[in-house]
Protein backbone atom coordinates (compact mmCIF):
# COMPACT_ATOMS: atom_id res chain seq x y z
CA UNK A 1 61.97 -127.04 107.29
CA UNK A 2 61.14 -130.11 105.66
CA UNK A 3 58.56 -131.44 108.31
CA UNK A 4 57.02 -134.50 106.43
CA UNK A 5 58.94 -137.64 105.17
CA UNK A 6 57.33 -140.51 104.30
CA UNK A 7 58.90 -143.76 102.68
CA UNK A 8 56.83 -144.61 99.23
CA UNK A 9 58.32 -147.61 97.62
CA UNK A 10 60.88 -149.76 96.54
CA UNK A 11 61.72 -150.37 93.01
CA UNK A 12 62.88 -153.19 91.05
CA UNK A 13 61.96 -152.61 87.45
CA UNK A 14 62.10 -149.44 85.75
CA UNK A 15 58.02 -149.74 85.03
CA UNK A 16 57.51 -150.04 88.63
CA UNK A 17 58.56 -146.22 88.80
CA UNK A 18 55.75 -144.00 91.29
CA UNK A 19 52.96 -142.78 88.67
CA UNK A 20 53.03 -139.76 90.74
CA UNK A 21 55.46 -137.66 89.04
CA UNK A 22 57.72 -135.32 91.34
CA UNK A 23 60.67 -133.80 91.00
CA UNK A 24 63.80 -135.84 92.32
CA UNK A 25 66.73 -135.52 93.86
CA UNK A 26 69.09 -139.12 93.81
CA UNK A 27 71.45 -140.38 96.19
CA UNK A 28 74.24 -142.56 94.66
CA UNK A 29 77.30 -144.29 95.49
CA UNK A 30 79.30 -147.09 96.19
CA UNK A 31 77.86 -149.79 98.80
CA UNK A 32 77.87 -148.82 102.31
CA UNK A 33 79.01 -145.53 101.89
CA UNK A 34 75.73 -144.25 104.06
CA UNK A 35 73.37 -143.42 102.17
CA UNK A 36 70.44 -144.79 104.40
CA UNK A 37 72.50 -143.14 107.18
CA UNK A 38 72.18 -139.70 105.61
CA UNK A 39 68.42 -139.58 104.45
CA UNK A 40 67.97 -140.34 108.26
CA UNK A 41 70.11 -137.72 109.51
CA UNK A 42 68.97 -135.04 107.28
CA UNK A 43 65.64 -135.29 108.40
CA UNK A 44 66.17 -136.24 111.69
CA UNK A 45 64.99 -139.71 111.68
CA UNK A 46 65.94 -142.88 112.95
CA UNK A 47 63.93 -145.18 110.62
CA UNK A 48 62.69 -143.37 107.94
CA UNK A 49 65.65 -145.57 105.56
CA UNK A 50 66.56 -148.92 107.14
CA UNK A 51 69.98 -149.69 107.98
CA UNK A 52 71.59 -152.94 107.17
CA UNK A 53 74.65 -154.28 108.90
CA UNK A 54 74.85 -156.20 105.99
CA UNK A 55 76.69 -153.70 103.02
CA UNK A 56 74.81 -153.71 99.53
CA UNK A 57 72.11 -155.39 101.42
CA UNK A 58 69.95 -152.14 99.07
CA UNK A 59 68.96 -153.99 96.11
CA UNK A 60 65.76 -151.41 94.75
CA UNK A 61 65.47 -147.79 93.81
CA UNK A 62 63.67 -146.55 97.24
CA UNK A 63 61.45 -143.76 96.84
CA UNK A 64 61.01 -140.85 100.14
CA UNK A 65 58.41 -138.33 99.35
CA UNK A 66 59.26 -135.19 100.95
CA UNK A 67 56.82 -132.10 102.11
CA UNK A 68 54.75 -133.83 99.53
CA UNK A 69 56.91 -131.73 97.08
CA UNK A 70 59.62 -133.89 96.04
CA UNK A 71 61.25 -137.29 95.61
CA UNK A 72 64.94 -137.98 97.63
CA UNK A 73 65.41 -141.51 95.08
CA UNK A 74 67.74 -143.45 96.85
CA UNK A 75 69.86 -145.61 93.85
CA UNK A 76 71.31 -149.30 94.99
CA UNK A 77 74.55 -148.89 96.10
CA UNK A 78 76.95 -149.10 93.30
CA UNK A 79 79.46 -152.18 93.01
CA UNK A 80 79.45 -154.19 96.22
CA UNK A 81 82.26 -156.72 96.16
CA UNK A 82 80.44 -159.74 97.43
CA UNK A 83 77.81 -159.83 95.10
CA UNK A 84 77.84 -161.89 91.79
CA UNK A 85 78.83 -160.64 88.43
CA UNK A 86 75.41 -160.67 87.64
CA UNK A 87 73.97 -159.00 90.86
CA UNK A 88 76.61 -156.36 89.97
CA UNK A 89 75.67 -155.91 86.25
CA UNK A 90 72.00 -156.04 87.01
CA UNK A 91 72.39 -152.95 89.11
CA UNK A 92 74.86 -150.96 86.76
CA UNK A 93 71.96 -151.41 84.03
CA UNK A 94 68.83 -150.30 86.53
CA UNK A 95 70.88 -147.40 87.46
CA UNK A 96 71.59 -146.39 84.08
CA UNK A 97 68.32 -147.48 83.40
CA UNK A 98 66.83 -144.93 85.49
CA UNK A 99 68.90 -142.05 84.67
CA UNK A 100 68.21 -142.47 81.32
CA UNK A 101 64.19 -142.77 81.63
CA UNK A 102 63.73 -140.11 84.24
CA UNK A 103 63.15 -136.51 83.23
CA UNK A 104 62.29 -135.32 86.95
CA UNK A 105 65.77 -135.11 87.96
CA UNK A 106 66.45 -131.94 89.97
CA UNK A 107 70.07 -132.89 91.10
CA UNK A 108 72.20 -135.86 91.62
CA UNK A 109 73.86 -136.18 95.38
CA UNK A 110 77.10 -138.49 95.05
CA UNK A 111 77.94 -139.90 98.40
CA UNK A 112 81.62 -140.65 98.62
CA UNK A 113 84.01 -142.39 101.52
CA UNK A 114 86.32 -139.93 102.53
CA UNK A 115 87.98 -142.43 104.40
CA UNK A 116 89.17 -143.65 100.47
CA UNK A 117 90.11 -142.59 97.50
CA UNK A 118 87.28 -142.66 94.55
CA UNK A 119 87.57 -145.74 93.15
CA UNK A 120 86.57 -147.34 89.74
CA UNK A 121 83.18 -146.96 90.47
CA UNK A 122 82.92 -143.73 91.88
CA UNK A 123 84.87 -142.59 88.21
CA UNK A 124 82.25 -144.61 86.36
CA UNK A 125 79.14 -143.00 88.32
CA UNK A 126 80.75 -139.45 88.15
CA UNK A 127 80.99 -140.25 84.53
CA UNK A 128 77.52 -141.57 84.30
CA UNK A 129 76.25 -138.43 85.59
CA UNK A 130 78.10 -135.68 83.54
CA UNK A 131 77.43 -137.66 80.19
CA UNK A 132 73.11 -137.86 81.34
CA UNK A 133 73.89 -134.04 81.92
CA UNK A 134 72.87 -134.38 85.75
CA UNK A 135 73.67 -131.23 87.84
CA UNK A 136 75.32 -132.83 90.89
CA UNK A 137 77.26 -132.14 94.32
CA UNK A 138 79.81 -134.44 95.88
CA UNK A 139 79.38 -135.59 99.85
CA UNK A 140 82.03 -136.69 101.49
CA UNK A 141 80.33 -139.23 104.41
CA UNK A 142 81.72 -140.35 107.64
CA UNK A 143 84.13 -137.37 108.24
CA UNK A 144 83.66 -138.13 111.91
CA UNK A 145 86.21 -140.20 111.88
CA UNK A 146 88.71 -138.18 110.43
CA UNK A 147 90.84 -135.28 112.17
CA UNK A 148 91.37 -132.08 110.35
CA UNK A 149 94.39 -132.94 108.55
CA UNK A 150 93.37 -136.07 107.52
CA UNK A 151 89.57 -134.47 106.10
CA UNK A 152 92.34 -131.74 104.16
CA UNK A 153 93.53 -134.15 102.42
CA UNK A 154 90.36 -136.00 101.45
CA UNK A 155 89.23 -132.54 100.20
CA UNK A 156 92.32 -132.04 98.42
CA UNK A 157 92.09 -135.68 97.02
CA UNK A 158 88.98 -135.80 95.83
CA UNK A 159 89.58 -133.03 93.66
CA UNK A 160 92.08 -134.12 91.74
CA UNK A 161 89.96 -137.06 90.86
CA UNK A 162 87.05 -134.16 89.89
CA UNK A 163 88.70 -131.21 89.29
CA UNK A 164 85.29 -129.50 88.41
CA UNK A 165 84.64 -129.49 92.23
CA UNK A 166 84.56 -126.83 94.80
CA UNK A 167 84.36 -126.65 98.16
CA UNK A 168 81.36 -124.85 99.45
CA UNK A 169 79.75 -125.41 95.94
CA UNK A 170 78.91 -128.91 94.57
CA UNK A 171 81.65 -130.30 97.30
CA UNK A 172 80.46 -130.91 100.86
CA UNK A 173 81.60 -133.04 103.91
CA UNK A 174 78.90 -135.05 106.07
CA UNK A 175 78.70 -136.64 108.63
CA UNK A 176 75.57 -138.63 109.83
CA UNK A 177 76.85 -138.63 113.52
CA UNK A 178 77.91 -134.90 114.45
CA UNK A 179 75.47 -133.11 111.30
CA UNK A 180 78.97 -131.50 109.49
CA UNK A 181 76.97 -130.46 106.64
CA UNK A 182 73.63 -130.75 107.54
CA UNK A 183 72.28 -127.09 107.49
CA UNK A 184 74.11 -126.90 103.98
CA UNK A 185 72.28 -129.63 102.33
CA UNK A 186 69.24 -128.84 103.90
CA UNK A 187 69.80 -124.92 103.03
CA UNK A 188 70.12 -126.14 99.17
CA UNK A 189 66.95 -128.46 99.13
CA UNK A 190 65.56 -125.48 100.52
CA UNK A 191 66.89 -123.57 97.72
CA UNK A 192 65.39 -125.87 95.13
CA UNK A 193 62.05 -126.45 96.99
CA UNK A 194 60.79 -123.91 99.14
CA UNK A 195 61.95 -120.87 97.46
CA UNK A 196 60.08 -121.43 93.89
């Protein structure tokens, strides 16, 4: 479906944005909540994003050109606890940085734990995006390791925290390991993409 990936750049500074302009789609979230993990999944890769063991290791706005068609824009990982004050801040402001420069935004995905319970900074991004008007879905990573009950309840959870979500809409589980969700992502990139 989407048969070429190929990693374009990282980003430290808002003017070091591609000058190859491309539609987007951005992958946010807290720190080690899999975000390299699912770009490689979703296209079947094992190195197109690196991997740290090392969480919020991602310090740069990485840029994945896909089918030569589109951007996936892969945002530092928001609010790591073992960074600095600073580190933290710095990142808060490229990230709003970005979303406030870029008009190529096709869609916003926000990767949450559903191992946990949105925290502060999952309420602050969800925020971020709904005030910059971003048309976004929710992905609930690592549901591999929960069992159905437990993946009920995250479901149930999150949307009491987002109440504008809906299952099967703009709310999806994933899972890197076993593909739950895969063909559903891939069928709405496909949507956006392929089907113009």
């Amino acid at each position: 479906m989407f048969k070429k990936q190929e990693f374009v750049k990282s980003v430290y500074n808002i003017s070091q944005i591609p000058g190859i302009i491309k539609p987007e789609i951005i992958l946010c979230g807290r720190s080690n909540v899999g975000k390299s993990s699912f770009i490689n999944s979703l296209f079947n890769r094992k190195d197109l994003a690196k991997i740290s063991s090392t969480p919020g290791k991602t310090r740069s706005i990485n840029y994945y050109l896909i089918n030569d068609k589109f951007y996936i824009v892969d945002l530092p990982g928001f609010g790591f606890a073992k960074i600095s004050k600073k580190e933290r801040d710095f990142f808060r402001n490229l990230i709003k940085d970005f979303l406030s420069v870029s008009v190529n935004i096709k869609m916003a995905f926000h990767l949450v734990d559903s191992r946990h319970k949105p925290t502060i900074l999952d309420i602050e991004l969800n925020q971020l995006l709904r005030t910059s008007q971003i048309p976004y879905i929710v992905l609930l990573t690592k549901t591999d390791k929960l069992n159905q009950s437990e993946l009920s309840s995250s479901k149930k959870g999150i949307i009491e925290y987002f109440p504008e979500l809906c299952q099967g809409d703009n709310l999806f589980p994933y899972s890197s390991k076993n593909y739950v969700g895969h063909k559903d992502i891939l069928n709405i990139l496909s949507t956006l993409f392929l089907k113009e």
